[in-house]
PDB file of N, CA and C in Angstrom:
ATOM      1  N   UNK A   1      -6.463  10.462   8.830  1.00  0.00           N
ATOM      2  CA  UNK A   1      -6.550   9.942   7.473  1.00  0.00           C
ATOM      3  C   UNK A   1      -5.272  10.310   6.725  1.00  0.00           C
ATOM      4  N   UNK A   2      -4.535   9.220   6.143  1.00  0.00           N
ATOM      5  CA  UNK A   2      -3.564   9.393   5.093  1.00  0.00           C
ATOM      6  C   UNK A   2      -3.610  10.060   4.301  1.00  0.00           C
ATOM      7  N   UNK A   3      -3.070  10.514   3.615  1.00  0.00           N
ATOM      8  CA  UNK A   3      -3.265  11.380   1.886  1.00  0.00           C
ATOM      9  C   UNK A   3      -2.992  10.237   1.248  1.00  0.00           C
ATOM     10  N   UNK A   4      -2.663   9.148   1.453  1.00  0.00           N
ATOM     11  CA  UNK A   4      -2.026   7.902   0.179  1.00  0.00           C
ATOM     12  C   UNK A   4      -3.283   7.070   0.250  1.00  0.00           C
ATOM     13  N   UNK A   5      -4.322   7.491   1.535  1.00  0.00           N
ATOM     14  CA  UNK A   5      -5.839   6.551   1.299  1.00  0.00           C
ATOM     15  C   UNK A   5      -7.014   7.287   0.577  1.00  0.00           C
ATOM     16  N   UNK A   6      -6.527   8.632   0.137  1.00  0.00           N
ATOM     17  CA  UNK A   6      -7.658   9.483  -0.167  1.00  0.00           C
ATOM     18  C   UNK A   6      -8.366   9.282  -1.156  1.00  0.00           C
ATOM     19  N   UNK A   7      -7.321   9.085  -2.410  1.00  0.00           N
ATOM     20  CA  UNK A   7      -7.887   8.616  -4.112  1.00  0.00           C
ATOM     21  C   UNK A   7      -8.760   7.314  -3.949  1.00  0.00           C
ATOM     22  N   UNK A   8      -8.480   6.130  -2.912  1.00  0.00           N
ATOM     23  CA  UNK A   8      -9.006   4.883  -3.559  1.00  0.00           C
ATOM     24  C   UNK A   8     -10.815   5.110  -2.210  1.00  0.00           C
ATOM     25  N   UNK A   9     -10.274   6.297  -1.155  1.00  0.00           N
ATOM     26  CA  UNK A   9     -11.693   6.278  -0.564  1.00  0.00           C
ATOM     27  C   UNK A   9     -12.567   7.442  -1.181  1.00  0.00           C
ATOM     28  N   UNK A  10     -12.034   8.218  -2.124  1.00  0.00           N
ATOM     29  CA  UNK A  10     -13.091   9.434  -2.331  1.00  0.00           C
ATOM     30  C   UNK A  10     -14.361   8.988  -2.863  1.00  0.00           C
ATOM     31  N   UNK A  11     -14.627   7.864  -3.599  1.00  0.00           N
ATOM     32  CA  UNK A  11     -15.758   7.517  -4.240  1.00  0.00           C
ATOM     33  C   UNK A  11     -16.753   7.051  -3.180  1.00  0.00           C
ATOM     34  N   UNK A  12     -16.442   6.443  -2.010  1.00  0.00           N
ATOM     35  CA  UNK A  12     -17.039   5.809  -1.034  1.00  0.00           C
ATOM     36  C   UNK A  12     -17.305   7.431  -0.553  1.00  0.00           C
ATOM     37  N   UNK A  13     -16.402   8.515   0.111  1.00  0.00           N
ATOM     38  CA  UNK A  13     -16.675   9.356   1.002  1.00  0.00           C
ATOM     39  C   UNK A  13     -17.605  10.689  -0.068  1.00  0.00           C
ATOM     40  N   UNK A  14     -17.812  10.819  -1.157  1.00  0.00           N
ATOM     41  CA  UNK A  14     -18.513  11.953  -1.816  1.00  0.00           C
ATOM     42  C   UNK A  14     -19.222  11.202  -2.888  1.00  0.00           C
ATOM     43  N   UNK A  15     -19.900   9.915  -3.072  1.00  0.00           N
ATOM     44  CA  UNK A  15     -20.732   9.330  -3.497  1.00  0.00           C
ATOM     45  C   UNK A  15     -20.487   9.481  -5.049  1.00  0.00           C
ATOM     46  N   UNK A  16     -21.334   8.608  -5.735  1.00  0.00           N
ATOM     47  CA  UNK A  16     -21.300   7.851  -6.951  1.00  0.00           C
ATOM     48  C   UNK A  16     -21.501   9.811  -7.947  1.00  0.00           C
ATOM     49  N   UNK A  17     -21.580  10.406  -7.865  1.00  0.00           N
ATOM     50  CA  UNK A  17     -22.222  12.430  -8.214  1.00  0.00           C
ATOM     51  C   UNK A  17     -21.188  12.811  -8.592  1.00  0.00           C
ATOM     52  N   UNK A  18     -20.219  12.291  -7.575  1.00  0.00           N
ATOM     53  CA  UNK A  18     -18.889  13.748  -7.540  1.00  0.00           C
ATOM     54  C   UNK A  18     -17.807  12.774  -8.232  1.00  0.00           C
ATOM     55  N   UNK A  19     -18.114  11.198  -8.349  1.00  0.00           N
ATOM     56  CA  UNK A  19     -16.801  10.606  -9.356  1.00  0.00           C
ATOM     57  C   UNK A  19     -17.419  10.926 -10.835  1.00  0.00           C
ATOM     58  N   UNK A  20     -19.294  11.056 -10.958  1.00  0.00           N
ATOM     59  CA  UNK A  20     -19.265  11.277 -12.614  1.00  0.00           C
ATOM     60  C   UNK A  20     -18.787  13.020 -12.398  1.00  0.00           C
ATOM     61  N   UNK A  21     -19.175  13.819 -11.855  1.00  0.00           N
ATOM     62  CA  UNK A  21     -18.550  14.894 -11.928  1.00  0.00           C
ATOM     63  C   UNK A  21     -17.119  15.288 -12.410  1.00  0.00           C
ATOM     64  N   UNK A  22     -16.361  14.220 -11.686  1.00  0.00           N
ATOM     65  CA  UNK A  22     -14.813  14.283 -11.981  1.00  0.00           C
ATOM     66  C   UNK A  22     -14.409  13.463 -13.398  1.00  0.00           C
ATOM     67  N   UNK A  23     -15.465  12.657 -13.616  1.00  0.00           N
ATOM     68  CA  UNK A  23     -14.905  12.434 -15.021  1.00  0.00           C
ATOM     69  C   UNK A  23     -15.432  13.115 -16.088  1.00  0.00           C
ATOM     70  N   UNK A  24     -16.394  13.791 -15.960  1.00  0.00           N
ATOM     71  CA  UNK A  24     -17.492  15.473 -16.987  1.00  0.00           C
ATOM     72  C   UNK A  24     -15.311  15.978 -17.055  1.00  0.00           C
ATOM     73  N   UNK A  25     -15.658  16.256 -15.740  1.00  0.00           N
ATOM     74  CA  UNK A  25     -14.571  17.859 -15.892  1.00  0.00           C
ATOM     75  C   UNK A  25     -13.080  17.295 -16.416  1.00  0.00           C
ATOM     76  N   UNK A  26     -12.747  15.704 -16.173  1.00  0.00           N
ATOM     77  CA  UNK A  26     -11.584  15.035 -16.739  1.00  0.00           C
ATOM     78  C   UNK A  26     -11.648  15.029 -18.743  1.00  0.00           C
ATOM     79  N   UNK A  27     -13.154  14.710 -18.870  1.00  0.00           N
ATOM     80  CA  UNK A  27     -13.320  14.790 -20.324  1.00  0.00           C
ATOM     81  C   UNK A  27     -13.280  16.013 -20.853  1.00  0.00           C
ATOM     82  N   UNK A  28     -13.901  17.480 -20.025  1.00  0.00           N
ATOM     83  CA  UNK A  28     -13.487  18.315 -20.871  1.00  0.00           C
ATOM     84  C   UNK A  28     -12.614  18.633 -20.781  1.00  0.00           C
ATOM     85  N   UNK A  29     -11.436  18.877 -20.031  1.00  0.00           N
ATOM     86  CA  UNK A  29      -9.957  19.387 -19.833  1.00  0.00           C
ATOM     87  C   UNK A  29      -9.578  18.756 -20.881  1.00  0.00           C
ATOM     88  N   UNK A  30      -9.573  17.251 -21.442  1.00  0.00           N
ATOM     89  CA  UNK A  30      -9.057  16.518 -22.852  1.00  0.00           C
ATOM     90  C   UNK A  30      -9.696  17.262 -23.920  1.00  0.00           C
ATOM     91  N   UNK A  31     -11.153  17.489 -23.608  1.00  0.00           N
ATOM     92  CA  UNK A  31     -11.351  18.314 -24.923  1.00  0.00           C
ATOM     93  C   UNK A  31     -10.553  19.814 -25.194  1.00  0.00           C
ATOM     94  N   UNK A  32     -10.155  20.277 -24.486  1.00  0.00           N
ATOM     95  CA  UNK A  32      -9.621  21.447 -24.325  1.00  0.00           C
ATOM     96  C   UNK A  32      -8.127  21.301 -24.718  1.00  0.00           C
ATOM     97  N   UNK A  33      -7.763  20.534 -24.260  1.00  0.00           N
ATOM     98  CA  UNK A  33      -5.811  19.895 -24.708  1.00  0.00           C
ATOM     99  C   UNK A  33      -5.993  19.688 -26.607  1.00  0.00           C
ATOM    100  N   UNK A  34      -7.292  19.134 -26.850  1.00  0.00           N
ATOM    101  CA  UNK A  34      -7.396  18.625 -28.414  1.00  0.00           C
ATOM    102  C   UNK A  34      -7.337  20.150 -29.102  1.00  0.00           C
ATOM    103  N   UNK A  35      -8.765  20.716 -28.425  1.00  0.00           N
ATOM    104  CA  UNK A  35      -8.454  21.842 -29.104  1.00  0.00           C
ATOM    105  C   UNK A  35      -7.667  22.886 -29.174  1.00  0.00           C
ATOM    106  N   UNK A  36      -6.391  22.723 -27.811  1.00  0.00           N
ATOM    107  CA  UNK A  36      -5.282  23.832 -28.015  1.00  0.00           C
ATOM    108  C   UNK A  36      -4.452  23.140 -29.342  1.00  0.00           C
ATOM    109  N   UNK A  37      -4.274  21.823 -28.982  1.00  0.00           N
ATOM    110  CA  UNK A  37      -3.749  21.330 -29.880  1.00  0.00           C
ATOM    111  C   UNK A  37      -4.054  21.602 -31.831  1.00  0.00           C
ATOM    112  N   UNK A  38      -5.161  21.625 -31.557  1.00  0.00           N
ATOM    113  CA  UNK A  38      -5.399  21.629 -32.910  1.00  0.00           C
ATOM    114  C   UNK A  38      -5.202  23.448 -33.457  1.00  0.00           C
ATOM    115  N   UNK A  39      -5.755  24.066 -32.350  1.00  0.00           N
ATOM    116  CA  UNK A  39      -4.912  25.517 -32.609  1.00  0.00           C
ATOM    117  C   UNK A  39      -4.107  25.849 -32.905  1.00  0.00           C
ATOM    118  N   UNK A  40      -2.661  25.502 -32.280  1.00  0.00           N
ATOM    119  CA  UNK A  40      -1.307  25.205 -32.325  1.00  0.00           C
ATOM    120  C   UNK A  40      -0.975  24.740 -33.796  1.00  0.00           C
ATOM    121  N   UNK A  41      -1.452  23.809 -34.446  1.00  0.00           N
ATOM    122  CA  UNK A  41      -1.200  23.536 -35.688  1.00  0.00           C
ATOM    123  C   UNK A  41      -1.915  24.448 -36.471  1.00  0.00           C
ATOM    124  N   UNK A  42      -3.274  24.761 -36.617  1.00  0.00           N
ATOM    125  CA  UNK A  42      -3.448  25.865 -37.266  1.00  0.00           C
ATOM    126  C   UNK A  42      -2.525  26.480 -37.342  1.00  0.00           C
ATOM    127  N   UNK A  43      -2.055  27.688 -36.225  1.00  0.00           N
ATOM    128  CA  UNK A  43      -1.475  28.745 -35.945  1.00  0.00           C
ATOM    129  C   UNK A  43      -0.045  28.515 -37.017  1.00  0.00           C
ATOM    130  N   UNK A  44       0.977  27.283 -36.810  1.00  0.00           N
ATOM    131  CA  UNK A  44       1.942  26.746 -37.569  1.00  0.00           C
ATOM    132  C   UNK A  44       1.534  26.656 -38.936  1.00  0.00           C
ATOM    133  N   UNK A  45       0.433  25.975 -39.493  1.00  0.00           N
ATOM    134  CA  UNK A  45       0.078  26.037 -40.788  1.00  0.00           C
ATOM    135  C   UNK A  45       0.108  27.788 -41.505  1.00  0.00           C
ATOM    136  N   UNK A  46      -0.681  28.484 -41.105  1.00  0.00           N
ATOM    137  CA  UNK A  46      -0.869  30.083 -41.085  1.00  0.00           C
ATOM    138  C   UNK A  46       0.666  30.600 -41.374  1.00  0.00           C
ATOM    139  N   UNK A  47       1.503  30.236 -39.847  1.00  0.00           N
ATOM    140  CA  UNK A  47       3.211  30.799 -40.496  1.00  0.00           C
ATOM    141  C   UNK A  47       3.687  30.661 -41.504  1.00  0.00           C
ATOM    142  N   UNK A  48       3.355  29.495 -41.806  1.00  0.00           N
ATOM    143  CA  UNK A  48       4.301  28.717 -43.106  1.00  0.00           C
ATOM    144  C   UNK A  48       3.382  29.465 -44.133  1.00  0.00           C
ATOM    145  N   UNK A  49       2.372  29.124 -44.256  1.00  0.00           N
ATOM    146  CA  UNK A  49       1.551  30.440 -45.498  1.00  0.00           C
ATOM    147  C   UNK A  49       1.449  31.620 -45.317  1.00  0.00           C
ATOM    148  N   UNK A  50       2.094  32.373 -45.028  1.00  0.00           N
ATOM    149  CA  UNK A  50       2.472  33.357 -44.620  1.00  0.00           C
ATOM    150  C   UNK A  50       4.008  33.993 -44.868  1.00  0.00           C
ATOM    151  N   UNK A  51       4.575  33.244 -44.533  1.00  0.00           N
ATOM    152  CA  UNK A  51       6.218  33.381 -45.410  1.00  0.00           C
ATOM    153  C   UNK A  51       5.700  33.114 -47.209  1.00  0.00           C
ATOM    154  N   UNK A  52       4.991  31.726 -47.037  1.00  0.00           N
ATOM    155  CA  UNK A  52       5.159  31.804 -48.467  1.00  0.00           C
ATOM    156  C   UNK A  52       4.545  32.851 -49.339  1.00  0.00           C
ATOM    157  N   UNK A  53       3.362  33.382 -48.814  1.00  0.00           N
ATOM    158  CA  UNK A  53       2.513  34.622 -49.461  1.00  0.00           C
ATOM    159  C   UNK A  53       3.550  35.957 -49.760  1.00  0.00           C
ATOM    160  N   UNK A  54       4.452  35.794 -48.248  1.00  0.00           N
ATOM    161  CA  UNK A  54       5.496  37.008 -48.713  1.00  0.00           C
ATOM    162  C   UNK A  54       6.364  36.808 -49.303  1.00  0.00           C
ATOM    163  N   UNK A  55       6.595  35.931 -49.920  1.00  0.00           N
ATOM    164  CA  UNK A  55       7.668  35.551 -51.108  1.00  0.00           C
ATOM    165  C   UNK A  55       7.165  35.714 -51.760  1.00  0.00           C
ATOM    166  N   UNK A  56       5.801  35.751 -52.613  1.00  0.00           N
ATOM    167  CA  UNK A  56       5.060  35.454 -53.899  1.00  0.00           C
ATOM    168  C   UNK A  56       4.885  37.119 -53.873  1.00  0.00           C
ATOM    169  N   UNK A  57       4.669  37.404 -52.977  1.00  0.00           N
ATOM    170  CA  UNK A  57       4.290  39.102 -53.321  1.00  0.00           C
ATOM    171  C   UNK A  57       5.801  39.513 -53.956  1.00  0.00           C
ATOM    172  N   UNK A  58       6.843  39.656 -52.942  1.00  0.00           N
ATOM    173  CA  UNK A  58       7.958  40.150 -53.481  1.00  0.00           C
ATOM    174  C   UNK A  58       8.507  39.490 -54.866  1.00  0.00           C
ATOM    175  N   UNK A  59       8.239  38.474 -55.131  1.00  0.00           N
ATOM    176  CA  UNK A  59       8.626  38.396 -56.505  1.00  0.00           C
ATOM    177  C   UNK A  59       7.652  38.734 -57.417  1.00  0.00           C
ATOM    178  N   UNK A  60       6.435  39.087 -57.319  1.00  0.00           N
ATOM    179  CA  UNK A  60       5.212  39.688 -58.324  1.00  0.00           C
ATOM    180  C   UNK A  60       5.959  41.476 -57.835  1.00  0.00           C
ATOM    181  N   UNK A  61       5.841  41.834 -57.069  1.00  0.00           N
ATOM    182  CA  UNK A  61       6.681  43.638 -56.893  1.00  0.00           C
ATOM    183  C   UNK A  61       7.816  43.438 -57.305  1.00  0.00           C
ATOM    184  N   UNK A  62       8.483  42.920 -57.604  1.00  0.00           N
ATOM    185  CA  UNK A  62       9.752  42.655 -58.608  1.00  0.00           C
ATOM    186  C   UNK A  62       9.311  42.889 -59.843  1.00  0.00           C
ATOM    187  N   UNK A  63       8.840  41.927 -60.430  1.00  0.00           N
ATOM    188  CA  UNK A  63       8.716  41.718 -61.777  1.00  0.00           C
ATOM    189  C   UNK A  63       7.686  43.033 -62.509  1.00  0.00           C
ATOM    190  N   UNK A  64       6.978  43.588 -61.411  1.00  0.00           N
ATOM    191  CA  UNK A  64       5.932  44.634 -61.744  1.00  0.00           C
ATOM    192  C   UNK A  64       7.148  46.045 -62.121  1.00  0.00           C
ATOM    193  N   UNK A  65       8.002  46.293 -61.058  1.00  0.00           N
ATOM    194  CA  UNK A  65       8.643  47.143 -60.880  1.00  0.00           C
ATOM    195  C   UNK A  65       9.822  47.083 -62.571  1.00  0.00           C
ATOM    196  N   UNK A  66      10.238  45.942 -62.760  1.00  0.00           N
ATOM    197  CA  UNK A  66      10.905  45.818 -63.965  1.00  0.00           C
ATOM    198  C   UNK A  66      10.085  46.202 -65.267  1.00  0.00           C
TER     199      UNK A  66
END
């Protein structure tokens, strides 16, 4: 058996079970990419408020200190 015949016979050789199986585990790996993804932007949102929080402090400890 080829390796270049394997993809178009696996559905015939491990039955109609193991292709919904492979598309369960294809859908959650996407769910998992969304939610790194959406982590990732969190995480970026957080930096950016975060610099800005430490700017607002140091100019309120400025103005306190004067």
């Amino acid at each position: 058996m080829q390796l270049a015949h394997l993809p178009q016979h696996a559905a015939a050789a491990f039955g109609p079970d193991a292709v919904a199986a492979q598309e369960c585990k294809d859908s959650r790996l996407s769910l998992l990419a969304d939610r790194k993804d959406a982590v990732f932007e969190v995480y970026c949102l957080f930096t950016e408020l975060e610099s800005a929080v430490e700017k607002q402090l140091h100019v309120r400890n400025n103005k306190t200190a004067v």
